[in-house]
N, C-alpha and C. Protein backbone atom coordinates (compact mmCIF):
# COMPACT_ATOMS: atom_id res chain seq x y z
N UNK A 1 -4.12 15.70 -14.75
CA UNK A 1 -2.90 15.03 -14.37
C UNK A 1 -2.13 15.94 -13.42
N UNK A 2 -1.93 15.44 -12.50
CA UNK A 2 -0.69 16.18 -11.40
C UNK A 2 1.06 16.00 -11.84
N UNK A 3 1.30 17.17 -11.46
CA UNK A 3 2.80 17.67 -11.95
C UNK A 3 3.26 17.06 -10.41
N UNK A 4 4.20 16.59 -10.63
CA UNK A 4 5.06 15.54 -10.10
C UNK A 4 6.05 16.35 -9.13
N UNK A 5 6.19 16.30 -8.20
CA UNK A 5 7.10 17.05 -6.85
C UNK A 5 7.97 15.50 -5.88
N UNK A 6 9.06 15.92 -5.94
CA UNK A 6 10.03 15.12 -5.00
C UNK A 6 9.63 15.65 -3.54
N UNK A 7 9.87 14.57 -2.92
CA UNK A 7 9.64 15.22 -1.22
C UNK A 7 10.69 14.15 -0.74
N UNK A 8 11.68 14.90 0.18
CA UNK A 8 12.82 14.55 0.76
C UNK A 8 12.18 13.91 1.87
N UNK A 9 13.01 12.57 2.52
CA UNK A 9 12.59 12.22 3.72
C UNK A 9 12.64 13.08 5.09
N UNK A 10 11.38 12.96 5.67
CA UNK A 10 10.66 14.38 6.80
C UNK A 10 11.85 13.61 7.80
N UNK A 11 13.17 13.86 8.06
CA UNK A 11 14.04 13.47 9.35
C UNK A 11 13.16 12.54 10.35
N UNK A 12 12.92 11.67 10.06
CA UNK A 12 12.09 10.51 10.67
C UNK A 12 11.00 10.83 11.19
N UNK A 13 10.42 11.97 10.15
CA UNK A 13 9.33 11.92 10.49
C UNK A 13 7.83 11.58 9.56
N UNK A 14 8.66 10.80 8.59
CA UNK A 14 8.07 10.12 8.05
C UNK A 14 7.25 8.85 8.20
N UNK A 15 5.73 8.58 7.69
CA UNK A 15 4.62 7.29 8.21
C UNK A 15 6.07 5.81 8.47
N UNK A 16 6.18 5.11 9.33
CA UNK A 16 6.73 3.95 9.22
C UNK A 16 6.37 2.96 10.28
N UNK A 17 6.02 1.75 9.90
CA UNK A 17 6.25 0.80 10.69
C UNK A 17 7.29 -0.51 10.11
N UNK A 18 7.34 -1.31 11.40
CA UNK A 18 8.21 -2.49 11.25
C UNK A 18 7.48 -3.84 12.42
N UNK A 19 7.76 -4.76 11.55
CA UNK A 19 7.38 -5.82 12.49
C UNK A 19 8.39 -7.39 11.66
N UNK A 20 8.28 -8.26 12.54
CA UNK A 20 8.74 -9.33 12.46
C UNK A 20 7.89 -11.01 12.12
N UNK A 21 8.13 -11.36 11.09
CA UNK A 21 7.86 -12.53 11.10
C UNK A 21 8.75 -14.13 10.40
N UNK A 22 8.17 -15.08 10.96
CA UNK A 22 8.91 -16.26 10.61
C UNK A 22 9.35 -17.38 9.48
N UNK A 23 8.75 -16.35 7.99
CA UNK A 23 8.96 -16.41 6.88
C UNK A 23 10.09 -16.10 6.55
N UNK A 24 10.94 -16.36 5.38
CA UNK A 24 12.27 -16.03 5.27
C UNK A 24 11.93 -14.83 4.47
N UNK A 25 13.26 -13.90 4.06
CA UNK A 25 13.05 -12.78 3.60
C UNK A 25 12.67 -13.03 2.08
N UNK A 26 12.83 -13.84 1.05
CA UNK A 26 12.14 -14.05 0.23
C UNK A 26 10.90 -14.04 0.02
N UNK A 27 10.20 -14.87 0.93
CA UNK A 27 8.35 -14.42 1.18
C UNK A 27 8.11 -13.36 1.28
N UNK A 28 8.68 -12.59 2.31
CA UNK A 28 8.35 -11.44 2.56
C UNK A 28 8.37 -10.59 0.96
N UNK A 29 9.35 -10.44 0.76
CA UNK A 29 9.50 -9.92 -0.59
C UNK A 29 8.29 -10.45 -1.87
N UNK A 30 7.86 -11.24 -1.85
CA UNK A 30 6.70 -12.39 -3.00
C UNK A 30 5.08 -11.59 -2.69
N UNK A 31 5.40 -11.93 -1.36
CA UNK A 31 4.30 -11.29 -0.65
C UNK A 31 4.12 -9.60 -1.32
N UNK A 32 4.71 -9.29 -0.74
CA UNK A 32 4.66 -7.61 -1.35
C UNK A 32 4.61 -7.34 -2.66
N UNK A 33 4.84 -7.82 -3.71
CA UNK A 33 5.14 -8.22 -4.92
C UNK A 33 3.43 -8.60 -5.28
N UNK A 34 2.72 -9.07 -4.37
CA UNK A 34 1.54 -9.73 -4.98
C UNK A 34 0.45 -8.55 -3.87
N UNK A 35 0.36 -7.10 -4.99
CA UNK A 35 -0.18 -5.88 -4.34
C UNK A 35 -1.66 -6.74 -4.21
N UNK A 36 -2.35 -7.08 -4.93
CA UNK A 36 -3.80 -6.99 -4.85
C UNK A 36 -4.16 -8.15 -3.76
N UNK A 37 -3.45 -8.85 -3.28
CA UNK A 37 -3.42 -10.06 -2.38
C UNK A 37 -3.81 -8.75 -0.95
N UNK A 38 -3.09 -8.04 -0.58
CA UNK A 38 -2.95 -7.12 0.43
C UNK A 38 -3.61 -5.49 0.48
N UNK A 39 -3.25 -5.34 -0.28
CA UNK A 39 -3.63 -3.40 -0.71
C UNK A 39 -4.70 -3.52 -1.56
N UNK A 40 -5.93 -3.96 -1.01
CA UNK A 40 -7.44 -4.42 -1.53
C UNK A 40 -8.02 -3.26 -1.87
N UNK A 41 -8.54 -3.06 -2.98
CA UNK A 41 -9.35 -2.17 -3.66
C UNK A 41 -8.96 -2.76 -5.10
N UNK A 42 -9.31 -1.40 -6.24
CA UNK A 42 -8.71 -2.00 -7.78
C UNK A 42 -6.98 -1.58 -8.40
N UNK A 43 -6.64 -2.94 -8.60
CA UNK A 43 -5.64 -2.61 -8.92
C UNK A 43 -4.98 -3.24 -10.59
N UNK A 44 -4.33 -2.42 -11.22
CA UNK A 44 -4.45 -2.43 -12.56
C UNK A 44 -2.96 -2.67 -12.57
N UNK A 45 -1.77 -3.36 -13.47
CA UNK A 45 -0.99 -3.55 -14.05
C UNK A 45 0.17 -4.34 -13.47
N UNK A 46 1.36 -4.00 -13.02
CA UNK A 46 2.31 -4.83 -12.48
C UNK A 46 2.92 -4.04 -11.69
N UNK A 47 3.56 -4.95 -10.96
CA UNK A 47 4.75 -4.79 -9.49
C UNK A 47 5.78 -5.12 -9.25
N UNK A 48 5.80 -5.99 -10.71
CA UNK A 48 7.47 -7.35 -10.40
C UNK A 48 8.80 -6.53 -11.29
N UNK A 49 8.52 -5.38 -11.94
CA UNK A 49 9.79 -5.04 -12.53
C UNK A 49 10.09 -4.09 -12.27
N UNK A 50 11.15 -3.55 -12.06
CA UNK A 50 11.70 -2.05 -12.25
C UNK A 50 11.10 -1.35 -13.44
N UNK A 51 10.62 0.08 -13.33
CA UNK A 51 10.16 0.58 -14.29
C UNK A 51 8.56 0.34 -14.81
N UNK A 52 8.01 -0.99 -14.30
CA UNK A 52 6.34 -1.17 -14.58
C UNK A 52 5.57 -0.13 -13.61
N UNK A 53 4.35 -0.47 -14.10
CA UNK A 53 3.86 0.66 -12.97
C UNK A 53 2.58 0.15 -12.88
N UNK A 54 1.96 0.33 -11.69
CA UNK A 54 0.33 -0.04 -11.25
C UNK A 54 -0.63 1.34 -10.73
N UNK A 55 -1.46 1.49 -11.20
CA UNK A 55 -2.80 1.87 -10.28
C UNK A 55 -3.41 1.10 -9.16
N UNK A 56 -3.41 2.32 -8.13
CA UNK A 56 -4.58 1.88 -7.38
C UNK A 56 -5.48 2.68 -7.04
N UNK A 57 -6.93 2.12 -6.74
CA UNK A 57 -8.16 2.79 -7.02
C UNK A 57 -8.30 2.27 -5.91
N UNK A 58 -9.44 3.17 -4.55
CA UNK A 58 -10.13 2.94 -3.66
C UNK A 58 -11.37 4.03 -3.85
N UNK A 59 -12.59 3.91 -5.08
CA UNK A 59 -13.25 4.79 -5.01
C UNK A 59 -14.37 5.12 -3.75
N UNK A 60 -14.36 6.13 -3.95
CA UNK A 60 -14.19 7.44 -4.23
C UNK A 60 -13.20 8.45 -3.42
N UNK A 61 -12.57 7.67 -2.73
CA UNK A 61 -11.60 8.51 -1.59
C UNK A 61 -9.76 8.13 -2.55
N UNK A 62 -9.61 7.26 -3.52
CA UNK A 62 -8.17 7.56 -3.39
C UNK A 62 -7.48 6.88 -4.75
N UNK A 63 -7.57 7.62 -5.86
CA UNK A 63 -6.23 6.81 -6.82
C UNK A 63 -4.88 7.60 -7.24
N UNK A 64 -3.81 6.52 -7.01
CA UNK A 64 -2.66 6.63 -7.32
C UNK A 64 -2.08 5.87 -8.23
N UNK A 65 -0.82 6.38 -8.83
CA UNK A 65 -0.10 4.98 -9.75
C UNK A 65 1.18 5.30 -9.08
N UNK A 66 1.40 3.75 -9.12
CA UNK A 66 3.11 3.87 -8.66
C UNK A 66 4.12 3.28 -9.79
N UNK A 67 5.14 4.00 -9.44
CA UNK A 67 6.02 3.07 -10.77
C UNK A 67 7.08 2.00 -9.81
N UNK A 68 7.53 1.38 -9.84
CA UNK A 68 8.64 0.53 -9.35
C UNK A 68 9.80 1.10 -9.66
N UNK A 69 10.33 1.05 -8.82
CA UNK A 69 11.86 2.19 -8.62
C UNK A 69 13.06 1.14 -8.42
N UNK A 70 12.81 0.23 -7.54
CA UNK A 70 13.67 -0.74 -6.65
C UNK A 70 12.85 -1.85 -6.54
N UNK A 71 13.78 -2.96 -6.91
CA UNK A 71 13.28 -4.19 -6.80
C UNK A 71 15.00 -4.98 -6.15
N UNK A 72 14.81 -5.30 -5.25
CA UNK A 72 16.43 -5.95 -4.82
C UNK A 72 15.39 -7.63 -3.60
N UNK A 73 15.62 -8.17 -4.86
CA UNK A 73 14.85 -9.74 -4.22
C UNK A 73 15.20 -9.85 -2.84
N UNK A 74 14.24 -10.60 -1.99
CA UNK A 74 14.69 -10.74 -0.45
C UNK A 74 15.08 -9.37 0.27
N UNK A 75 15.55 -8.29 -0.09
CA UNK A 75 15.84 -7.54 0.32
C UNK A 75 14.72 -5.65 0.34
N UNK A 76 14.38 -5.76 -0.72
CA UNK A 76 14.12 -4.58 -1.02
C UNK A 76 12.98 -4.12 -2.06
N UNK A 77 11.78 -2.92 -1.95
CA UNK A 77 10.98 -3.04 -2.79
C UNK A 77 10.44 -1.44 -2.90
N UNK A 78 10.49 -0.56 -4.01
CA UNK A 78 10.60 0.54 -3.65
C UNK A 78 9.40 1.34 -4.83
N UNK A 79 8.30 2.20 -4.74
CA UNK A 79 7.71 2.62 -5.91
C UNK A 79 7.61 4.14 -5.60
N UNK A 80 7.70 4.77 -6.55
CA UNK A 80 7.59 6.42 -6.75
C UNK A 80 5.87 6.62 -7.06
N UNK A 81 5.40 7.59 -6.13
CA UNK A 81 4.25 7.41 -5.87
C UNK A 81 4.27 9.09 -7.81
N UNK A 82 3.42 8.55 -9.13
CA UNK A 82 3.78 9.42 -9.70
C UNK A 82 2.76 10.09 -10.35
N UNK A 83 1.58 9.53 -9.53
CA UNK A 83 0.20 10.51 -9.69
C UNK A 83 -0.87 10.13 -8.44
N UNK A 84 -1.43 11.06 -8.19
CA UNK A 84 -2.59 10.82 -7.46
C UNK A 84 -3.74 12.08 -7.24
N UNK A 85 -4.65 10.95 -6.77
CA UNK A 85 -5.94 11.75 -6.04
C UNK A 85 -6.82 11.10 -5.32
N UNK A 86 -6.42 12.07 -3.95
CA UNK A 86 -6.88 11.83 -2.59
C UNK A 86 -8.09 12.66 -2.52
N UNK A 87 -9.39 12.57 -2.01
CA UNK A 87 -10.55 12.53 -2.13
C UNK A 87 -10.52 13.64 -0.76
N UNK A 88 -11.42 14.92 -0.48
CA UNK A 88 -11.61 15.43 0.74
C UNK A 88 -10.49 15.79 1.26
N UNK A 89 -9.38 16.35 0.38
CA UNK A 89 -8.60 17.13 0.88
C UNK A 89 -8.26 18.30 0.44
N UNK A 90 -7.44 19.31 0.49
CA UNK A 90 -7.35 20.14 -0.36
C UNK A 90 -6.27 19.90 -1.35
N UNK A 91 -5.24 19.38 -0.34
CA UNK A 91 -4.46 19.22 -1.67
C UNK A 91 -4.17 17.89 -2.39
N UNK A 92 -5.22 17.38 -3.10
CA UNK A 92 -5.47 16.30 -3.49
C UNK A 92 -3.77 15.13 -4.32
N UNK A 93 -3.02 15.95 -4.37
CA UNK A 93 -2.09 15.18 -5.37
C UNK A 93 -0.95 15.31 -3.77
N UNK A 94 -1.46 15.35 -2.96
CA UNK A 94 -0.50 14.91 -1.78
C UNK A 94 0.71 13.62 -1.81
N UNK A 95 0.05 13.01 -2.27
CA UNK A 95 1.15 11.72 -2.22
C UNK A 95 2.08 11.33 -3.71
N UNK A 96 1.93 12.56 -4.80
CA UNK A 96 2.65 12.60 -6.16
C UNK A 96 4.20 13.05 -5.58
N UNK A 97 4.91 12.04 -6.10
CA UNK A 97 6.45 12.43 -6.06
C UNK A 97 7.08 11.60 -4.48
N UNK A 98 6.43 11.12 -3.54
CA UNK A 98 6.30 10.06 -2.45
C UNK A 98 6.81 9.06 -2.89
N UNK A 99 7.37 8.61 -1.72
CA UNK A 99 8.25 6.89 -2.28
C UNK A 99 7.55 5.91 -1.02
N UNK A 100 7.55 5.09 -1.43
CA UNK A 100 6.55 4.01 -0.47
C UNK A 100 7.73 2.54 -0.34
N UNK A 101 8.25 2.54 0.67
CA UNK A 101 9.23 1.86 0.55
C UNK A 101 9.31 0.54 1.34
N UNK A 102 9.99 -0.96 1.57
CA UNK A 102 9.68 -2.11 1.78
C UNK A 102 10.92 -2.29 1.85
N UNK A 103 12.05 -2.48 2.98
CA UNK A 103 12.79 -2.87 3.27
C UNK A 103 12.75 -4.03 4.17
N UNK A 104 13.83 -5.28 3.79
CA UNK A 104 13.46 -6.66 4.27
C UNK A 104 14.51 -6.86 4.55
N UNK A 105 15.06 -7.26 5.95
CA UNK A 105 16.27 -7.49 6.41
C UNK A 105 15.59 -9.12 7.16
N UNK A 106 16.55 -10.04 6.98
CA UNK A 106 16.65 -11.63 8.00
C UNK A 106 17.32 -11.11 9.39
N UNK A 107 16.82 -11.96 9.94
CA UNK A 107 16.94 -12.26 11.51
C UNK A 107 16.84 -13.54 11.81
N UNK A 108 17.44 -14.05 13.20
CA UNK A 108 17.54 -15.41 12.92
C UNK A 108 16.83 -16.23 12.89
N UNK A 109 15.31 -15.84 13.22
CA UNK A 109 14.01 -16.21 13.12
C UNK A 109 13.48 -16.00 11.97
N UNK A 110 13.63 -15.64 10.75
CA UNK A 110 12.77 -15.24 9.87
C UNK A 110 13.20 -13.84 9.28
N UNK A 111 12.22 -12.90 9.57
CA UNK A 111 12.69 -11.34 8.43
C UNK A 111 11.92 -10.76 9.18
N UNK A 112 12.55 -9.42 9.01
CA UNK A 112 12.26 -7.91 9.89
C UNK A 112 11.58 -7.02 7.98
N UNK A 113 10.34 -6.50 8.63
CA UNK A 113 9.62 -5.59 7.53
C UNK A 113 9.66 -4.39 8.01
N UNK A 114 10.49 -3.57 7.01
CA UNK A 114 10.46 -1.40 7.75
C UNK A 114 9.98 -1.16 6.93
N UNK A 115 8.68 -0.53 6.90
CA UNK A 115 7.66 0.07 6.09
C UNK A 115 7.84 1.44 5.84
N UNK A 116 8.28 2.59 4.85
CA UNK A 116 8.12 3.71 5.11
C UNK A 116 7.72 4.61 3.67
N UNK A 117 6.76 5.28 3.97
CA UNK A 117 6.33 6.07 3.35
C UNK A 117 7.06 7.36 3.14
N UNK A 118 7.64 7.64 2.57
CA UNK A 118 8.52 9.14 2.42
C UNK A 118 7.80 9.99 1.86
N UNK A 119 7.69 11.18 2.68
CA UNK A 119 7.07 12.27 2.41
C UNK A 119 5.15 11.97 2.79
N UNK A 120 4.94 11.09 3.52
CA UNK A 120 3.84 10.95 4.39
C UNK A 120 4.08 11.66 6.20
N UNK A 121 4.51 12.15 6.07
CA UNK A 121 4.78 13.48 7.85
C UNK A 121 2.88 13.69 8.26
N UNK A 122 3.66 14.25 9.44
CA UNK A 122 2.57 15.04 10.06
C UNK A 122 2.12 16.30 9.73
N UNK A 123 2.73 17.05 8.97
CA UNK A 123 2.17 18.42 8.36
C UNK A 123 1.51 18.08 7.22
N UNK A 124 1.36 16.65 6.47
CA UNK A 124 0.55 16.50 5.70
C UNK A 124 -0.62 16.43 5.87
N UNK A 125 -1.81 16.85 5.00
CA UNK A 125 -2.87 17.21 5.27
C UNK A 125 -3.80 15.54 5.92
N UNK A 126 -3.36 14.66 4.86
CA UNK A 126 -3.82 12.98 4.71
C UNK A 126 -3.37 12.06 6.00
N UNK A 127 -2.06 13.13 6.67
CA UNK A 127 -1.35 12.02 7.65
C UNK A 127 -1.99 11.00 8.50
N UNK A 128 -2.97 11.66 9.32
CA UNK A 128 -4.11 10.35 10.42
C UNK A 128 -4.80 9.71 9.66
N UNK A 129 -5.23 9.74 8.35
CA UNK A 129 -6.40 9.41 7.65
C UNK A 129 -5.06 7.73 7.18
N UNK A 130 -4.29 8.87 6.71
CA UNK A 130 -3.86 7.70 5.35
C UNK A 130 -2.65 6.46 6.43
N UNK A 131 -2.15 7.22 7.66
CA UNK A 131 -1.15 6.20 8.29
C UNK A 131 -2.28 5.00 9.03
N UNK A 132 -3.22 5.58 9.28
CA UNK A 132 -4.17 4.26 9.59
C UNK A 132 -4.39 3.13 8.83
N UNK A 133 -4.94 4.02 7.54
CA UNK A 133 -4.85 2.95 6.25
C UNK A 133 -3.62 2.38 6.21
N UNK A 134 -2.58 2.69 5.76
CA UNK A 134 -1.56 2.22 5.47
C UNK A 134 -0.82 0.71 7.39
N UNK A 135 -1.51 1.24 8.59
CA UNK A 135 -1.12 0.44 9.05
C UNK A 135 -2.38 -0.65 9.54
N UNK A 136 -3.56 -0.75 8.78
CA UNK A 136 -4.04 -2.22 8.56
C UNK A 136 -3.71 -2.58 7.15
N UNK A 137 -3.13 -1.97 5.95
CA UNK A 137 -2.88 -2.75 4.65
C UNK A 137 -1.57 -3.34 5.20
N UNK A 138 -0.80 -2.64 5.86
CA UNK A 138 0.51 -3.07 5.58
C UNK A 138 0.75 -4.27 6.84
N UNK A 139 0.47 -3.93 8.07
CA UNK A 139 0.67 -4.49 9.48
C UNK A 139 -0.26 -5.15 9.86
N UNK A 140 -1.25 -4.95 9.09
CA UNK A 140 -2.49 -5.78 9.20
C UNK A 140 -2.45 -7.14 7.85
N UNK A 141 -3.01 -6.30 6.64
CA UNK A 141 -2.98 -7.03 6.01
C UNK A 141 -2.01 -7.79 5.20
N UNK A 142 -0.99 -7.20 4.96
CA UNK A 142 0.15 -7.88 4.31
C UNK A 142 0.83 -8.93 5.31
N UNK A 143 0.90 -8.41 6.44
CA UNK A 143 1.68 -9.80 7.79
C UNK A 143 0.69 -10.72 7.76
N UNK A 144 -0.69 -10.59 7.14
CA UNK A 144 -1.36 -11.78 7.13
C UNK A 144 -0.85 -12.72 6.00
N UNK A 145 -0.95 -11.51 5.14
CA UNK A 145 -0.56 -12.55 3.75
C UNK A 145 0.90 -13.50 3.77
N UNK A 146 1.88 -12.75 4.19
CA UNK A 146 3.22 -13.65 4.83
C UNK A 146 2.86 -14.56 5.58
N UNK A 147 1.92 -14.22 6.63
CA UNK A 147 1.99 -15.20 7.32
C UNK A 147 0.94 -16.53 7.42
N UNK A 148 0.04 -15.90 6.60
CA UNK A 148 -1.44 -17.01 6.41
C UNK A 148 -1.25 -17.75 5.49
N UNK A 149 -0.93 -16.61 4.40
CA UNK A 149 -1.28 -16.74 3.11
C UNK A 149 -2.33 -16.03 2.05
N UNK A 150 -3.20 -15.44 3.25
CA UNK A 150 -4.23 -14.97 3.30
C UNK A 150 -3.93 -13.41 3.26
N UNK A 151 -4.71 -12.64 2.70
CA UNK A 151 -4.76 -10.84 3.15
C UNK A 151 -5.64 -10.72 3.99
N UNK A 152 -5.79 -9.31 4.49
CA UNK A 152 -7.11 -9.54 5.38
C UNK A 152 -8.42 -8.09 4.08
N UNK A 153 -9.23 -8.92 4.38
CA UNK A 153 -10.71 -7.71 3.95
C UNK A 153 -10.72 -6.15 4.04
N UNK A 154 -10.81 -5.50 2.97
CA UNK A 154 -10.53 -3.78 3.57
C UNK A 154 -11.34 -3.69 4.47
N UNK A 155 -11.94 -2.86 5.53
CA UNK A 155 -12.43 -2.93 6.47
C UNK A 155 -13.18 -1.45 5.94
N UNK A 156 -12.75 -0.65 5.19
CA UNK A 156 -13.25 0.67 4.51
C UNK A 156 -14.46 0.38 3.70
N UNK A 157 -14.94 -0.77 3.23
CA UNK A 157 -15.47 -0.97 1.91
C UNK A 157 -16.93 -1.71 2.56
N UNK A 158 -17.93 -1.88 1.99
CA UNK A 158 -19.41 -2.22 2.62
C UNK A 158 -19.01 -4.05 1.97
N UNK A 159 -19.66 -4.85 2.69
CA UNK A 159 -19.22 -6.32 2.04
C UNK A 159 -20.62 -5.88 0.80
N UNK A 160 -20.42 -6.64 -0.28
CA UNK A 160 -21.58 -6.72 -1.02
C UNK A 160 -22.66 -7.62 -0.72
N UNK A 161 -23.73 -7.22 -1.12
CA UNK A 161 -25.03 -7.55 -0.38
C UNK A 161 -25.49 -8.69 -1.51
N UNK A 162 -25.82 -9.73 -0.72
CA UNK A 162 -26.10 -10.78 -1.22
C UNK A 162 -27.60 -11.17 -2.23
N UNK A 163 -27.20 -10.86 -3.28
CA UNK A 163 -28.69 -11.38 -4.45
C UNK A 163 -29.92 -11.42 -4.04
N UNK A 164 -29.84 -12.19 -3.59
CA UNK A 164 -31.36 -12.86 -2.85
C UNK A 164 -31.66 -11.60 -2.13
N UNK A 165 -31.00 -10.78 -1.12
CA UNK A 165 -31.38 -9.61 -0.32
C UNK A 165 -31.17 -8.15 -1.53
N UNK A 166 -30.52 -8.37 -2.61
CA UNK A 166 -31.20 -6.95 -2.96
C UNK A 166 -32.48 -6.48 -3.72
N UNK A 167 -32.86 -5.13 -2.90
CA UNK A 167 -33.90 -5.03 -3.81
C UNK A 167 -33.89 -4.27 -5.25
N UNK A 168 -32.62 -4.22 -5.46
CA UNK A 168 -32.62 -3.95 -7.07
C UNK A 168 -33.10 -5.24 -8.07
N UNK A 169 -32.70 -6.62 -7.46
CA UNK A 169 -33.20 -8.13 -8.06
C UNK A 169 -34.58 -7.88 -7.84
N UNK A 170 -34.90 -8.85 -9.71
CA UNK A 170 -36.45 -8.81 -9.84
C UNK A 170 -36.46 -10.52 -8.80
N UNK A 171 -37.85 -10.35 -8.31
CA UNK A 171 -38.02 -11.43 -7.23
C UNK A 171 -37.34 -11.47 -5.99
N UNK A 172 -37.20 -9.85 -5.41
CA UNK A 172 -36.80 -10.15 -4.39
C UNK A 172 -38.01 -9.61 -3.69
């Protein structure tokens, strides 16, 4: 288990994106709320309360649990990143004590999404690896889910190989 460290926000230099879409800020908020729809790999427990907490697993490169910190409907969605392990780094509990944050402001079109990872910088060891990830789950796949309905496919993960083609099946 990793011992737990606060990390102050890096003066904007913390992972963030933002983008816009034509859902009201409630979706946006539902959306995010429904992790395994978007942030594809395994994910274990809840997201909807203050104080619950979820795992996520992307083996063999990455599990974390987050707890829910902030929940402010339509508006706001906030989790304390309060264990992890990042795979091929040295300092594997990089993202323990991190806040992963979901701010949802309306516009007159719909809702503005500011994505920010606190305590994800550039002197972190994970920074290119993990802001990539984080901008097809989040800018990729979650604006799908607002906006499709749909998430999109991790793009990290091999599709599974279809029955008939493996040769672990007897009769293939």
């Amino acid at each position: 288990m990793s011992t737990s460290t606060t990390r102050r926000p890096g003066a904007g230099r913390d992972h963030a994106s933002t983008f816009s879409v034509e859902q009201s800020p409630q979706e946006v908020f539902d959306a995010i709320l429904d992790v395994g729809a978007w942030w594809t790999g395994e994910i274990d427990g809840r997201a909807d309360r203050v104080g619950a907490e979820f795992t996520y697993r992307h083996p063999p490169q990455h599990h974390s649990v987050q707890q829910v910190v902030e929940l402010e409907p339509g508006r706001r969605v906030a989790w304390r990143v309060t264990d992890s392990h990042l795979a091929g780094i040295s300092e594997p509990a990089e993202w323990t004590g991190s806040l992963i944050v979901f701010d949802i402001a309306p516009t007159g079109e719909g809702a503005e999404l500011r994505f920010t990872h606190v305590g994800l910088v550039p002197d972190v060891e994970c920074f290119e690896a993990c802001s990539t990830a984080w901008l097809h789950y989040v800018d990729g796949s979650l604006r799908s889910l607002i906006t499709t309905g749909e998430g999109l496919p991790d793009p990290w993960s091999s599709p599974p190989v279809p029955a008939a083609l493996d040769p672990r099946k007897e009769g293939s």
